[in-house]
Protein backbone atom coordinates (compact mmCIF):
# COMPACT_ATOMS: atom_id res chain seq x y z
CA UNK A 1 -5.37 -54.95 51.84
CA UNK A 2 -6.17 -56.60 48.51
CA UNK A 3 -8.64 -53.69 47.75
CA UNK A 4 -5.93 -50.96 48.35
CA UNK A 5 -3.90 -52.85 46.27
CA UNK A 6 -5.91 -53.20 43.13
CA UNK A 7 -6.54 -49.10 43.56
CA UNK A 8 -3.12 -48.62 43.18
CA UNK A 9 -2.00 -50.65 40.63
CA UNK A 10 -5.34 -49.40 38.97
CA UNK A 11 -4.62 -45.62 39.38
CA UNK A 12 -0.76 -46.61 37.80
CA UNK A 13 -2.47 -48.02 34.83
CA UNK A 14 -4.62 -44.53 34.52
CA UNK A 15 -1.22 -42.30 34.97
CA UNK A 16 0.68 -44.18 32.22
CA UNK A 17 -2.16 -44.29 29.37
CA UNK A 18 -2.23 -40.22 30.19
CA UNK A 19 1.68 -40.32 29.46
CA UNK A 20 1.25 -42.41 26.63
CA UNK A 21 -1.87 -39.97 25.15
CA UNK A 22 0.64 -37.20 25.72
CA UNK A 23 3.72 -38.18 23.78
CA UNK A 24 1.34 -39.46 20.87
CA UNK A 25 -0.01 -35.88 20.56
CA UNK A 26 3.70 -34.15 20.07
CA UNK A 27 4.84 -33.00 17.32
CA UNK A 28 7.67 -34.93 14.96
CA UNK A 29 10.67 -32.43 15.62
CA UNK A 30 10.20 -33.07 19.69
CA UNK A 31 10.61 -36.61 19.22
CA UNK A 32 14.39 -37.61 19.25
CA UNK A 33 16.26 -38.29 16.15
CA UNK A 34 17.59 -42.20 16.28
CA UNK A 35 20.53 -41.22 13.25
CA UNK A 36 21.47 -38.20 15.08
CA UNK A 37 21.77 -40.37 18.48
CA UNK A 38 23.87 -43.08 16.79
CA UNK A 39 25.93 -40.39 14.58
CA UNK A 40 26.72 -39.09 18.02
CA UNK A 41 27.47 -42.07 19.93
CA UNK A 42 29.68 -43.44 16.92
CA UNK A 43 32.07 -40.04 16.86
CA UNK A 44 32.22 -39.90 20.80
CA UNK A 45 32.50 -43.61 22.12
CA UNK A 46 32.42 -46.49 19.31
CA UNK A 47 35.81 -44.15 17.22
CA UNK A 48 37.60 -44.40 21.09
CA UNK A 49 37.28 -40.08 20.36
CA UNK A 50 39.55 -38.59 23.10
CA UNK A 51 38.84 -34.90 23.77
CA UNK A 52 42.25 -34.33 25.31
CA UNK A 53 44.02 -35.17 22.60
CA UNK A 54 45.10 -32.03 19.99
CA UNK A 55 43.03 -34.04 16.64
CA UNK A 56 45.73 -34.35 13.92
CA UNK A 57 47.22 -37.17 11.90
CA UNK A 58 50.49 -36.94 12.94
CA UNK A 59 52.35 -35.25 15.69
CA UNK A 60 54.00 -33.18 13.94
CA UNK A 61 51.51 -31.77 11.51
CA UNK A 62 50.03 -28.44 12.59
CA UNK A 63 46.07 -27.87 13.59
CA UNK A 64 45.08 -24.14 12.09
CA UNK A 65 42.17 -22.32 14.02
CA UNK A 66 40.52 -19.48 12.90
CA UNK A 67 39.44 -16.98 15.12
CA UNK A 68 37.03 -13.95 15.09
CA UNK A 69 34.94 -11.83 17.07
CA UNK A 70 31.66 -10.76 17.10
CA UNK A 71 31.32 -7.34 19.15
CA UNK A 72 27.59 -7.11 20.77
CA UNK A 73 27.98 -4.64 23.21
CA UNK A 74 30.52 -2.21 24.32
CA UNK A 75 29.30 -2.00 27.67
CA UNK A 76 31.52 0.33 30.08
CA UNK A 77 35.53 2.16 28.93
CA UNK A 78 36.25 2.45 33.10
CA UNK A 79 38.81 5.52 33.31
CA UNK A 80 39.99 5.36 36.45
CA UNK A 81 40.69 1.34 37.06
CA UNK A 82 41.95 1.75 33.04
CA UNK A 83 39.30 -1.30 32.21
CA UNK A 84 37.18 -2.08 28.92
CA UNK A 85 34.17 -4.02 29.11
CA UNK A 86 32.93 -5.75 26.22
CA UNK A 87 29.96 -8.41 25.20
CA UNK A 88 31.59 -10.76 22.34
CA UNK A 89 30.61 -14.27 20.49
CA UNK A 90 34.13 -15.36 20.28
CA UNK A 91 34.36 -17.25 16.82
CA UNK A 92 36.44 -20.46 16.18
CA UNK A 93 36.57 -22.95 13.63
CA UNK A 94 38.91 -25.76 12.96
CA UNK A 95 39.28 -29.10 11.44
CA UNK A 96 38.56 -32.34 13.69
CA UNK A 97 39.44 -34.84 11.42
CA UNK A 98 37.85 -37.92 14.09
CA UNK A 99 34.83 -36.26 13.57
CA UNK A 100 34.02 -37.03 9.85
CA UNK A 101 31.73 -39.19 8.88
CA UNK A 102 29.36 -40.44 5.47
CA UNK A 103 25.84 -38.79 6.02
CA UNK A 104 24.09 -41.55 3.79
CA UNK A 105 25.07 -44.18 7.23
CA UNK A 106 23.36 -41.89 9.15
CA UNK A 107 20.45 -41.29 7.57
CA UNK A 108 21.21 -38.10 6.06
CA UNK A 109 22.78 -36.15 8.78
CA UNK A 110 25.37 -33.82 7.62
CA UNK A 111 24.98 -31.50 10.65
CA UNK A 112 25.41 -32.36 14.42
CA UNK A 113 25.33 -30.14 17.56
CA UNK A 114 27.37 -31.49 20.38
CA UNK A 115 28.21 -30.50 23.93
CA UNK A 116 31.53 -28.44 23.91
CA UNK A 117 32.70 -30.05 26.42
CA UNK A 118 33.06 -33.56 24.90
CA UNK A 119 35.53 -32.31 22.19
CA UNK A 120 38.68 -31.17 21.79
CA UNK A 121 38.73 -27.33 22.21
CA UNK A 122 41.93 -24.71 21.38
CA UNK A 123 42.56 -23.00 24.94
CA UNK A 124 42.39 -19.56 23.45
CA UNK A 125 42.38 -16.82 26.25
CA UNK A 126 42.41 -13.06 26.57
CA UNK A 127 45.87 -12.38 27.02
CA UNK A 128 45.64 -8.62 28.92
CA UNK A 129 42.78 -9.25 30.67
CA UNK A 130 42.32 -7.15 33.76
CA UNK A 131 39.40 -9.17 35.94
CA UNK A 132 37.74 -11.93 35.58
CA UNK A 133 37.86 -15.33 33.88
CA UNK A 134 40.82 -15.80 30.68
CA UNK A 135 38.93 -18.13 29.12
CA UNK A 136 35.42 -18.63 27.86
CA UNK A 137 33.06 -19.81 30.51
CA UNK A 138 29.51 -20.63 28.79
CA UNK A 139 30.29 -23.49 27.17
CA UNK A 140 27.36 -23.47 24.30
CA UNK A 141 27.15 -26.30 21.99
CA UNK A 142 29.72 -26.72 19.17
CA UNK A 143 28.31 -27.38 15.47
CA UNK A 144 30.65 -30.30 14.03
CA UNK A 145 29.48 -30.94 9.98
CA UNK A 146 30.41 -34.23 7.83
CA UNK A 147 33.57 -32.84 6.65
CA UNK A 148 34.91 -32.71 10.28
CA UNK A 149 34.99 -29.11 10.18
CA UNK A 150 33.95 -27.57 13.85
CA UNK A 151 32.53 -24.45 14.24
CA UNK A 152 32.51 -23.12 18.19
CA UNK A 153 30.48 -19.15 18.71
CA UNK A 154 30.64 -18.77 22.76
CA UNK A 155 29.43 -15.71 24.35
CA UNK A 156 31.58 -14.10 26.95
CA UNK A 157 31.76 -11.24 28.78
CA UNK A 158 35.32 -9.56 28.86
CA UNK A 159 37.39 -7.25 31.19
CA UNK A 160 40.62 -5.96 29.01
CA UNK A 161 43.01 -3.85 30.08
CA UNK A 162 42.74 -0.48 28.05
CA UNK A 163 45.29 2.39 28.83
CA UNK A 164 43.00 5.32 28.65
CA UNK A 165 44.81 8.90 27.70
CA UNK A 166 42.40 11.46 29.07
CA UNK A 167 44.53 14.21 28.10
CA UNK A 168 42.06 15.81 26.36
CA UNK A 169 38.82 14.51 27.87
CA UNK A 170 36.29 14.62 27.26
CA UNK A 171 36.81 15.37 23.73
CA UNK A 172 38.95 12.19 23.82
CA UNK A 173 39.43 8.88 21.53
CA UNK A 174 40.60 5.92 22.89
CA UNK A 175 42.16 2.91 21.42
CA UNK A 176 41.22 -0.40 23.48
CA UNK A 177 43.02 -3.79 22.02
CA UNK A 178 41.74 -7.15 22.59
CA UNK A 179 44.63 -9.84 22.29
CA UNK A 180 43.48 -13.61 22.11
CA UNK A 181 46.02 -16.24 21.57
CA UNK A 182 46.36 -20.20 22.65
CA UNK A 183 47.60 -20.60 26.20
CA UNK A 184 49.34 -23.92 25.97
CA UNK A 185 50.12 -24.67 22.47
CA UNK A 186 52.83 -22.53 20.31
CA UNK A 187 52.39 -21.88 16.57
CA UNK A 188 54.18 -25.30 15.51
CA UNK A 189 51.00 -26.84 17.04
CA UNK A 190 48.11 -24.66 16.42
CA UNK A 191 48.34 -21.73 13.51
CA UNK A 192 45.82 -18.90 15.25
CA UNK A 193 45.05 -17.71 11.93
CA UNK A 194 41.76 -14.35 11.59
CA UNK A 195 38.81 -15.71 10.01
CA UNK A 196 39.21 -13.56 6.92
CA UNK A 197 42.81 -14.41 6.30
CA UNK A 198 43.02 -15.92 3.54
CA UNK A 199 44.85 -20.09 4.12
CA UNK A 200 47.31 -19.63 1.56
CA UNK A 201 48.41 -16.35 3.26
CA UNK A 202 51.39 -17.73 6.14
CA UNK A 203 53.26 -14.24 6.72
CA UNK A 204 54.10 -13.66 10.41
CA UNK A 205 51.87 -10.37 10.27
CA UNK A 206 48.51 -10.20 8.90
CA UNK A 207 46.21 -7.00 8.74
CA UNK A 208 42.19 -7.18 8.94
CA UNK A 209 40.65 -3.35 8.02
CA UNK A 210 38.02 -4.81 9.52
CA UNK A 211 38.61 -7.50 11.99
CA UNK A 212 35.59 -7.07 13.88
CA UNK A 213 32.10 -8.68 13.07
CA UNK A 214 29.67 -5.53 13.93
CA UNK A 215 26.46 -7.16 12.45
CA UNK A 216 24.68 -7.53 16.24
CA UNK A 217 26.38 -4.40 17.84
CA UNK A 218 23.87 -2.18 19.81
CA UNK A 219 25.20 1.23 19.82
CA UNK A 220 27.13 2.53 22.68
CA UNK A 221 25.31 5.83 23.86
CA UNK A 222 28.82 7.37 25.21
CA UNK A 223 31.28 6.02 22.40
CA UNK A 224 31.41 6.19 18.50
CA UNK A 225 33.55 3.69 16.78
CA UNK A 226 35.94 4.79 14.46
CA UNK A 227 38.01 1.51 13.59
CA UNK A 228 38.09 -1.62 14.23
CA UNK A 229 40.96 -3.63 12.84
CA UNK A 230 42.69 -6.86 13.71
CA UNK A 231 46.13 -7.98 13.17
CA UNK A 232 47.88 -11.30 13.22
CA UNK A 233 51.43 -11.04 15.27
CA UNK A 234 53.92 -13.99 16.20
CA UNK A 235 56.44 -13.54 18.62
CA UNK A 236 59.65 -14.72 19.72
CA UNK A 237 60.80 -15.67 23.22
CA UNK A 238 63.84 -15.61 24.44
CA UNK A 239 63.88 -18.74 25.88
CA UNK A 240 61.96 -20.77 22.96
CA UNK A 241 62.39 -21.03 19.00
CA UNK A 242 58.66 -21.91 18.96
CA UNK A 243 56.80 -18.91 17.38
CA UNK A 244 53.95 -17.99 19.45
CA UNK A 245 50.84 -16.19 17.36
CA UNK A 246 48.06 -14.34 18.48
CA UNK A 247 45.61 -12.47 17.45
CA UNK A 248 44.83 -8.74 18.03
CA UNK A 249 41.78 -7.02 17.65
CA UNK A 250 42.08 -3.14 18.09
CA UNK A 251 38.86 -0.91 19.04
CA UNK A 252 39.20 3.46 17.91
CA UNK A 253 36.45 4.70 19.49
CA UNK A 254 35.59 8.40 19.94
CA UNK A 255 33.87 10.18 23.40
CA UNK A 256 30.34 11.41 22.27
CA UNK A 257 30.64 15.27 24.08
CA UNK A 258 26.78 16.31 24.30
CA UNK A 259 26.45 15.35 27.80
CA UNK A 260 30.08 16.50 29.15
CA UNK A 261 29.44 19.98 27.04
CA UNK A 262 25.68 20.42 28.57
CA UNK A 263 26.90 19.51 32.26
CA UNK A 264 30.64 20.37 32.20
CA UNK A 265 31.52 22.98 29.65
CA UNK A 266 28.48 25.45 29.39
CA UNK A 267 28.52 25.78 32.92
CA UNK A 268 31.88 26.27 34.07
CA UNK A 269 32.18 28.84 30.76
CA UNK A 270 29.32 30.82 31.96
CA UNK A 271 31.18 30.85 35.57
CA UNK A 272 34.22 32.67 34.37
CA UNK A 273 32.67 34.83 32.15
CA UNK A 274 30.43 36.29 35.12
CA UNK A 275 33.93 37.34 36.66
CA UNK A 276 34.30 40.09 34.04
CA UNK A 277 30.60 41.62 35.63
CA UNK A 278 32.55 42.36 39.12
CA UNK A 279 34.76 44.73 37.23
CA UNK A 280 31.49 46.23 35.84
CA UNK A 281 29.60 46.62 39.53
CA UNK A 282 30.04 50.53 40.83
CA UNK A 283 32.06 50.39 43.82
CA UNK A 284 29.71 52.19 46.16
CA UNK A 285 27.47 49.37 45.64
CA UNK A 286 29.00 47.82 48.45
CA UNK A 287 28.53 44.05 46.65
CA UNK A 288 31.78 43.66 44.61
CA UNK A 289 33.55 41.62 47.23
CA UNK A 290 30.45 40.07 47.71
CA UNK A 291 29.64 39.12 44.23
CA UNK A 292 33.26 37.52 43.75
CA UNK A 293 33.07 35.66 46.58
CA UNK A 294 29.33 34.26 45.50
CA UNK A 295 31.36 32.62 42.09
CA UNK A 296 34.11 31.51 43.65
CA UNK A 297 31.60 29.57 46.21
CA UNK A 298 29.71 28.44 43.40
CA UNK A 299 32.72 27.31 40.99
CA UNK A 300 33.78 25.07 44.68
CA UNK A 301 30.56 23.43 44.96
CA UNK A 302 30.74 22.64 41.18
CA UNK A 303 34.34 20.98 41.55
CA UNK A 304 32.35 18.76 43.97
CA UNK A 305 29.75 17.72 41.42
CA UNK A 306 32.18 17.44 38.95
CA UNK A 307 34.44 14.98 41.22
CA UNK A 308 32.53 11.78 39.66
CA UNK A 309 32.72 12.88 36.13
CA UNK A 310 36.44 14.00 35.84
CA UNK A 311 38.64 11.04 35.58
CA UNK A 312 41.32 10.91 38.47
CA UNK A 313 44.45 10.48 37.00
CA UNK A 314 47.95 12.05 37.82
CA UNK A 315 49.64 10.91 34.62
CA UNK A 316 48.73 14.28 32.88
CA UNK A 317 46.03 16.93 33.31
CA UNK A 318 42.74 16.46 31.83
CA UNK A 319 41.58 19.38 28.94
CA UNK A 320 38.45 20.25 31.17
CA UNK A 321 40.86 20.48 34.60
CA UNK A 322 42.81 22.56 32.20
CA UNK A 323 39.97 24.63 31.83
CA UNK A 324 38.57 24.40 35.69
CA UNK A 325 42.10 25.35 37.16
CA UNK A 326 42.76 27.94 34.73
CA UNK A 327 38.90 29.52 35.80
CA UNK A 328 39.68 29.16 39.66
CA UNK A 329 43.07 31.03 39.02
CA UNK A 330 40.87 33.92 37.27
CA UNK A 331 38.50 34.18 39.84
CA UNK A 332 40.99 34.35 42.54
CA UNK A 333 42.61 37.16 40.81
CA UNK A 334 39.65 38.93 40.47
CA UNK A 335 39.06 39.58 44.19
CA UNK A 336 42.72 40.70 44.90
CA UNK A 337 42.12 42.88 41.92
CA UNK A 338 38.68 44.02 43.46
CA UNK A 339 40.59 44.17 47.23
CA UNK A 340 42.87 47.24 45.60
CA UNK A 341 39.88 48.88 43.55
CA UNK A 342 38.34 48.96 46.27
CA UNK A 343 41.48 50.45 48.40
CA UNK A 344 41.95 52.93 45.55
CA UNK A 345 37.98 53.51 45.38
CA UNK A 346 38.52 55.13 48.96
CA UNK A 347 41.39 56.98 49.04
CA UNK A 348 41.74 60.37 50.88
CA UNK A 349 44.17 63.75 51.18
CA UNK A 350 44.46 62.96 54.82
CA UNK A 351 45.80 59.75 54.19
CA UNK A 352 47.20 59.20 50.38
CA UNK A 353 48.89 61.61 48.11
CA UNK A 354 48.49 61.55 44.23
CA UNK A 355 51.49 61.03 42.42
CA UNK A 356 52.14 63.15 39.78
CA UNK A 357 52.82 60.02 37.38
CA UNK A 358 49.43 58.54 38.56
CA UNK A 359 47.57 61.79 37.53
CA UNK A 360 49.23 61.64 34.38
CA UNK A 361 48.58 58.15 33.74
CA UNK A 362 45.39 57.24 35.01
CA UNK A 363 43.90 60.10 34.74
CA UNK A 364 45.33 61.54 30.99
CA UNK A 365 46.22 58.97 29.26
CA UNK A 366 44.70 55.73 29.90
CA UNK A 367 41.05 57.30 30.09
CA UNK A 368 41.61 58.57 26.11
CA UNK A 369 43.35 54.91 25.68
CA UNK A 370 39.62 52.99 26.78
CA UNK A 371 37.44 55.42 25.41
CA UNK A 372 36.72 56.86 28.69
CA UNK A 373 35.54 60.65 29.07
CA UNK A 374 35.24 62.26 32.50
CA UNK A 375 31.99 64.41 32.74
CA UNK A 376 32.38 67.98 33.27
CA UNK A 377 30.69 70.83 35.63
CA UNK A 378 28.37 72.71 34.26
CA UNK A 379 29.60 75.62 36.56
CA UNK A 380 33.68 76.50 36.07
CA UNK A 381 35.71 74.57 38.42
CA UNK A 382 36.71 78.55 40.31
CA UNK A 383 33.26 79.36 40.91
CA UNK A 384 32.50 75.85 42.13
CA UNK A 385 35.65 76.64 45.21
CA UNK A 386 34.22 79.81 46.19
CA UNK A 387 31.43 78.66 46.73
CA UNK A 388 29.53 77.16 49.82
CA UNK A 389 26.85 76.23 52.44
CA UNK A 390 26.76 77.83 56.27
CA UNK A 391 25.34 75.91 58.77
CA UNK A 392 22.36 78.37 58.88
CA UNK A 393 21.00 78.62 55.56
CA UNK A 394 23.00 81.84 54.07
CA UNK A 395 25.20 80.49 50.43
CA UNK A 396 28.40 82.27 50.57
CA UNK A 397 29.49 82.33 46.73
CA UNK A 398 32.79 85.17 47.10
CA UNK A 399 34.87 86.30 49.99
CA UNK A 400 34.77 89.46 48.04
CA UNK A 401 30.84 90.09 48.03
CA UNK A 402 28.44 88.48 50.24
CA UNK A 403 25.05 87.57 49.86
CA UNK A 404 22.38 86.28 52.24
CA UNK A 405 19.41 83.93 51.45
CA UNK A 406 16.77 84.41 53.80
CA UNK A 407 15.68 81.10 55.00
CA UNK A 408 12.24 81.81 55.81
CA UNK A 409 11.13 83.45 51.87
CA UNK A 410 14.03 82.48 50.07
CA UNK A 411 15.09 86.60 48.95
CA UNK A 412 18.65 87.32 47.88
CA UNK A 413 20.38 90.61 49.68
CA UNK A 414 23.59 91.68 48.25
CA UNK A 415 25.48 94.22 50.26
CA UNK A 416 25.79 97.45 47.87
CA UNK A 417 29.19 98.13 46.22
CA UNK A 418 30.01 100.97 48.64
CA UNK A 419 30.14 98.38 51.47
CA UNK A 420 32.02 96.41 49.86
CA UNK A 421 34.61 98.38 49.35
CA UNK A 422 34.44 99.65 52.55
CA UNK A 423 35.14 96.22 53.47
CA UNK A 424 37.48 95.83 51.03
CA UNK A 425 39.54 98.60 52.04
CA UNK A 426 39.11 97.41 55.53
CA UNK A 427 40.47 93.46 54.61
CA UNK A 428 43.38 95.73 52.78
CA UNK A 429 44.85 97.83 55.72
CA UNK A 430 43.52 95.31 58.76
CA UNK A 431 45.03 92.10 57.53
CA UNK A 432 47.93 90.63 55.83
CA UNK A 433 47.49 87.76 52.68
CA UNK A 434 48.03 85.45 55.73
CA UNK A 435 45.60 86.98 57.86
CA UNK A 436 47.70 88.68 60.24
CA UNK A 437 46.93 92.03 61.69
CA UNK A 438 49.05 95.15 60.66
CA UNK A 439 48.07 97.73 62.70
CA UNK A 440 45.62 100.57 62.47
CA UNK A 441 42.70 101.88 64.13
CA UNK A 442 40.35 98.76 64.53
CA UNK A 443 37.68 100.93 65.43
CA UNK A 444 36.76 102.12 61.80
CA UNK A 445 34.03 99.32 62.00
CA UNK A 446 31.70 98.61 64.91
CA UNK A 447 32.53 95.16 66.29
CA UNK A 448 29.55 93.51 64.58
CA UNK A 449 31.46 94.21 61.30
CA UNK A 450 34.23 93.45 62.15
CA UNK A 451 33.44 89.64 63.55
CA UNK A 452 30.80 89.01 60.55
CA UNK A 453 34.07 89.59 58.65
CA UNK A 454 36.13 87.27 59.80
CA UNK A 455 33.23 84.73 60.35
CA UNK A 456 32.93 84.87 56.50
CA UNK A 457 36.18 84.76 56.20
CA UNK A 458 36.75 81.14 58.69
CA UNK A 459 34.04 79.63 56.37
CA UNK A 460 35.17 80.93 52.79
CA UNK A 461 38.30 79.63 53.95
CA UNK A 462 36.78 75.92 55.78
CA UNK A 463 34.40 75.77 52.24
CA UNK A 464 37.45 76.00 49.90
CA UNK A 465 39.42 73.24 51.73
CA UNK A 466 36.41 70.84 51.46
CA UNK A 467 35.81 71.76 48.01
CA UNK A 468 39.83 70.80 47.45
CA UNK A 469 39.69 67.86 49.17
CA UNK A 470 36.23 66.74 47.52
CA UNK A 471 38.09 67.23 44.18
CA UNK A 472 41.09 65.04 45.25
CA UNK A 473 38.52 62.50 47.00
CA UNK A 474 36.64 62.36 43.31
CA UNK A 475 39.77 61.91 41.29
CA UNK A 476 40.78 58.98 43.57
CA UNK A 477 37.12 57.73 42.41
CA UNK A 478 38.09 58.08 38.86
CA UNK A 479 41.10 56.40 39.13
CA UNK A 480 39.31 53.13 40.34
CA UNK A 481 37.29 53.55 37.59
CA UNK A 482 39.63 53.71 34.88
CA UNK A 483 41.45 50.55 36.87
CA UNK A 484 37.94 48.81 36.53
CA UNK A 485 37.75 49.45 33.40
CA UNK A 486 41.28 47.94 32.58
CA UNK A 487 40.69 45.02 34.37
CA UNK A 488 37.33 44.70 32.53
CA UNK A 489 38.91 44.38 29.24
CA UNK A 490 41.74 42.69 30.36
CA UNK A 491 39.39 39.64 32.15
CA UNK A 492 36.86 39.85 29.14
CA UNK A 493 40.10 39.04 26.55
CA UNK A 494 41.61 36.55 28.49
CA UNK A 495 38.02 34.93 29.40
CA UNK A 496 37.76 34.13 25.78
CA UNK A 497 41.31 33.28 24.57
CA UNK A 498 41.71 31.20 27.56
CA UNK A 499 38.18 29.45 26.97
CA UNK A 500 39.25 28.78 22.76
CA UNK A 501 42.86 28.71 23.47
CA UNK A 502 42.16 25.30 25.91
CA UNK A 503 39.19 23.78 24.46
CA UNK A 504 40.48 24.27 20.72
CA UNK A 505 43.47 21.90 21.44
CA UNK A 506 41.60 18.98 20.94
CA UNK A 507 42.48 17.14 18.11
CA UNK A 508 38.80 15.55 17.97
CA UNK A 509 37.32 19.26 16.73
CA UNK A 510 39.24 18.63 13.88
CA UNK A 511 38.78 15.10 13.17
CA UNK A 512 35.98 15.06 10.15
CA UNK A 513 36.06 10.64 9.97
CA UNK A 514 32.44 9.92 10.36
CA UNK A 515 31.50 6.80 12.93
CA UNK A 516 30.44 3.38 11.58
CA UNK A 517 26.99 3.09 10.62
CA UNK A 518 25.80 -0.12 12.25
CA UNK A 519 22.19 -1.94 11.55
């Protein structure tokens, strides 16, 4: 028992001479200053120092604090929930007059860094904050120097409220305001006074140019700042004479549009303009309908990418849903314009009639009017009626002369001009202009004449009423054609007035102020 003993108070002993060798070898600054230890508990205990107490002479005099702030970070401008987050040091400085002291007592200390929470602190807040704490909640060490001067920098994260105008997002600026004041005290107790306004200066209203501190901001990648001033307000209540200052520190910032125009504009430009090709596609492709309903698919399925990026707001219209309704509208017109091309495209004689006023319109006038120019036959449009194919090979080009093609060597036979006027004479005193007999001996002709007649006849006849109804077929053609090519110029002119005339209204295009160059 005695030997475990005398190991243990042995192996004690061995512990504290390794202590000991270890605090011997530190260096002078890690050892704790004895003046700085008595300065402190002299100002906090042997004075009676009372942190709740506001520190002034007399009850009535007034305590001034100067604030400022010290923008780090501008971390997120939240759209939709209308919320700016910032990363600030939160400056303050004020006169303690319980904490003065001679440095030559205290061996030299002019300087001493105390726990903020031991001293009297002003209860400045955020006034329109949105979520989140009011008040400062990393309470960092206060520097308090001979003169009783106090100087307080805490870091704090902050929610604001911001209304956000996205009228013309996203080539948008916003203005954000931070508003700081004391909660408790009014302006009879404690003067909230900017850090660069001057003390001799005790107007109600005080302007900063620049009332922000940007010598630690890291640049936002989404926002350029334009201004940042502060101004010094006190206001009235109804219900007290007290004045009640506060401080307001105002943020201009401008929307940085490389990534909305890359993402958002380029492509939802390039989708309207391909609605001017559908007015370019022939018809008998077949793929008009088809190609209008491919962008309109596409322009959906980018609304539901773009859901995310647009902000939702009902309080106006956003510039870019602007430009995204006024592009669905366009495409939508597009195929009920393409739905009657089409229709017109594929007219018939047996089941539309041309209007004289449409010939003369669409066919005359608006055709010289686009620089349109109908090609021609080289054969004259009479020629072109009389003539024909029969089902077995032989061309009949004139009811008046025939002439068979021999299918098998490809030889033209013409009948000589004394048959024909044989047959002539025959047509003459057989048949009426309607075709009709009249009489007469009908035996003039063998009956193989006399049928090979009127079989020419029945397909001269059959041949000219295609060829009629072919022409009216083919101006129906060219009358969807000279409505496509309306429609094309008319889509291709509003395509680009409607793309400048909405994304020209923002007043950010014309703003030339450059952004603040920060280190």
């Amino acid at each position: 028992m005695v030997k475990l003993l005398a190991e243990k108070m042995l192996t004690d002993w061995f512990l504290w001479v390794i202590f000991a060798i270890y605090l011997g070898s530190l260096p002078p600054s890690v050892e704790s200053n004895p003046d700085a230890k008595r300065l402190y508990d002299y100002l906090l205990s042997k004075k009676g120092y009372n942190k709740l107490i506001r520190p002034v002479g007399n009850n009535t005099d007034r305590l001034t604090v100067k604030l400022g702030l010290r923008l780090t970070r501008l971390i997120d401008v939240d759209e939709k929930n209308q919320i700016m987050t910032t990363n600030v040091w939160l400056d303050q400085e004020w006169f303690d007059y319980k904490l003065t002291w001679n440095p030559h007592d205290f061996g030299g200390v002019d300087v001493l860094y105390v726990p903020s929470n031991k001293i009297w602190l002003p209860d400045i807040v955020l006034y329109n904050n949105a979520d989140g704490n009011y008040e400062v909640t990393l309470m960092t060490k206060a520097t308090v120097h001979r003169t009783g001067k106090v100087q307080w920098k805490p870091p704090a994260i902050y929610k604001s409220a911001c209304p956000i105008n996205v009228e013309f997002f996203p080539f948008d600026e916003q203005i954000c305001k931070m508003k700081f004041g004391s909660w408790t005290y009014d302006g009879n107790q404690v003067d909230l006074k900017h850090m660069d306004q001057p003390s001799w200066v005790n107007s109600d209203t005080f302007d900063v140019e620049k009332g922000i501190d940007l010598k630690d901001y890291s640049r936002s990648v989404e926002w350029d700042l334009l201004d940042i001033p502060a101004r010094r307000n006190t206001k009235y209540y109804p219900c007290c004479n007290e004045p009640y200052p506060d401080i307001t520190f105002s943020i201009r910032m401008r929307r940085k549009t490389l990534f909305y125009t890359v993402n958002l504009i380029i492509p939802c430009v390039a989708i309207s303009f391909l609605t001017v090709l559908t007015f370019y596609l022939p018809s008998d492709s077949g793929e008009k309908i088809t190609l209008c309903i491919s962008i309109l698919l596409s322009l959906t399925v980018f609304f539901l990418l773009l859901a995310d990026l647009i902000p939702p707001t009902s309080l106006v219209v956003p510039l870019i849903g602007k430009y995204l309704l006024f592009t669905m509208i366009l495409v939508t017109l597009s195929i009920i314009v393409t739905v009657i091309v089409l229709n017109v495209h594929f007219r018939s004689p047996s089941t539309h009639k041309m209007s004289p006023w449409v010939k003369k319109v669409f066919l005359n006038v608006l055709p010289r009017l686009l620089m349109m120019r109908r090609p021609q036959s080289d054969q004259p449009l009479s020629n072109k009626k009389q003539q024909g194919h029969l089902a077995n090979g032989a061309d009949v080009r004139d009811i008046y002369g025939i002439r068979n093609k021999a299918a098998h060597n490809g030889d033209y036979h013409y009948i000589s001009n004394e048959q024909n006027s044989l047959m002539k004479n025959y047509r003459d005193g057989m048949y009426t202009d309607e075709g009709s007999p009249i009489g007469g001996p009908r035996n003039r002709f063998p009956d193989i004449v006399n049928k090979a007649m009127e079989g020419v006849r029945f397909v001269a006849e059959h041949l000219k009423i295609e060829d009629d109804e072919e022409n009216i077929k083919e101006d129906w053609k060219y009358v969807a054609m000279v409505l496509d090519r309306l429609f094309l110029w008319i889509f291709t002119t509003a395509c680009i007035l409607g793309t400048f005339g909405i994304v020209l209204q923002a007043p950010t295009l014309y703003d030339e102020k450059m952004p603040i160059q920060t280190n």
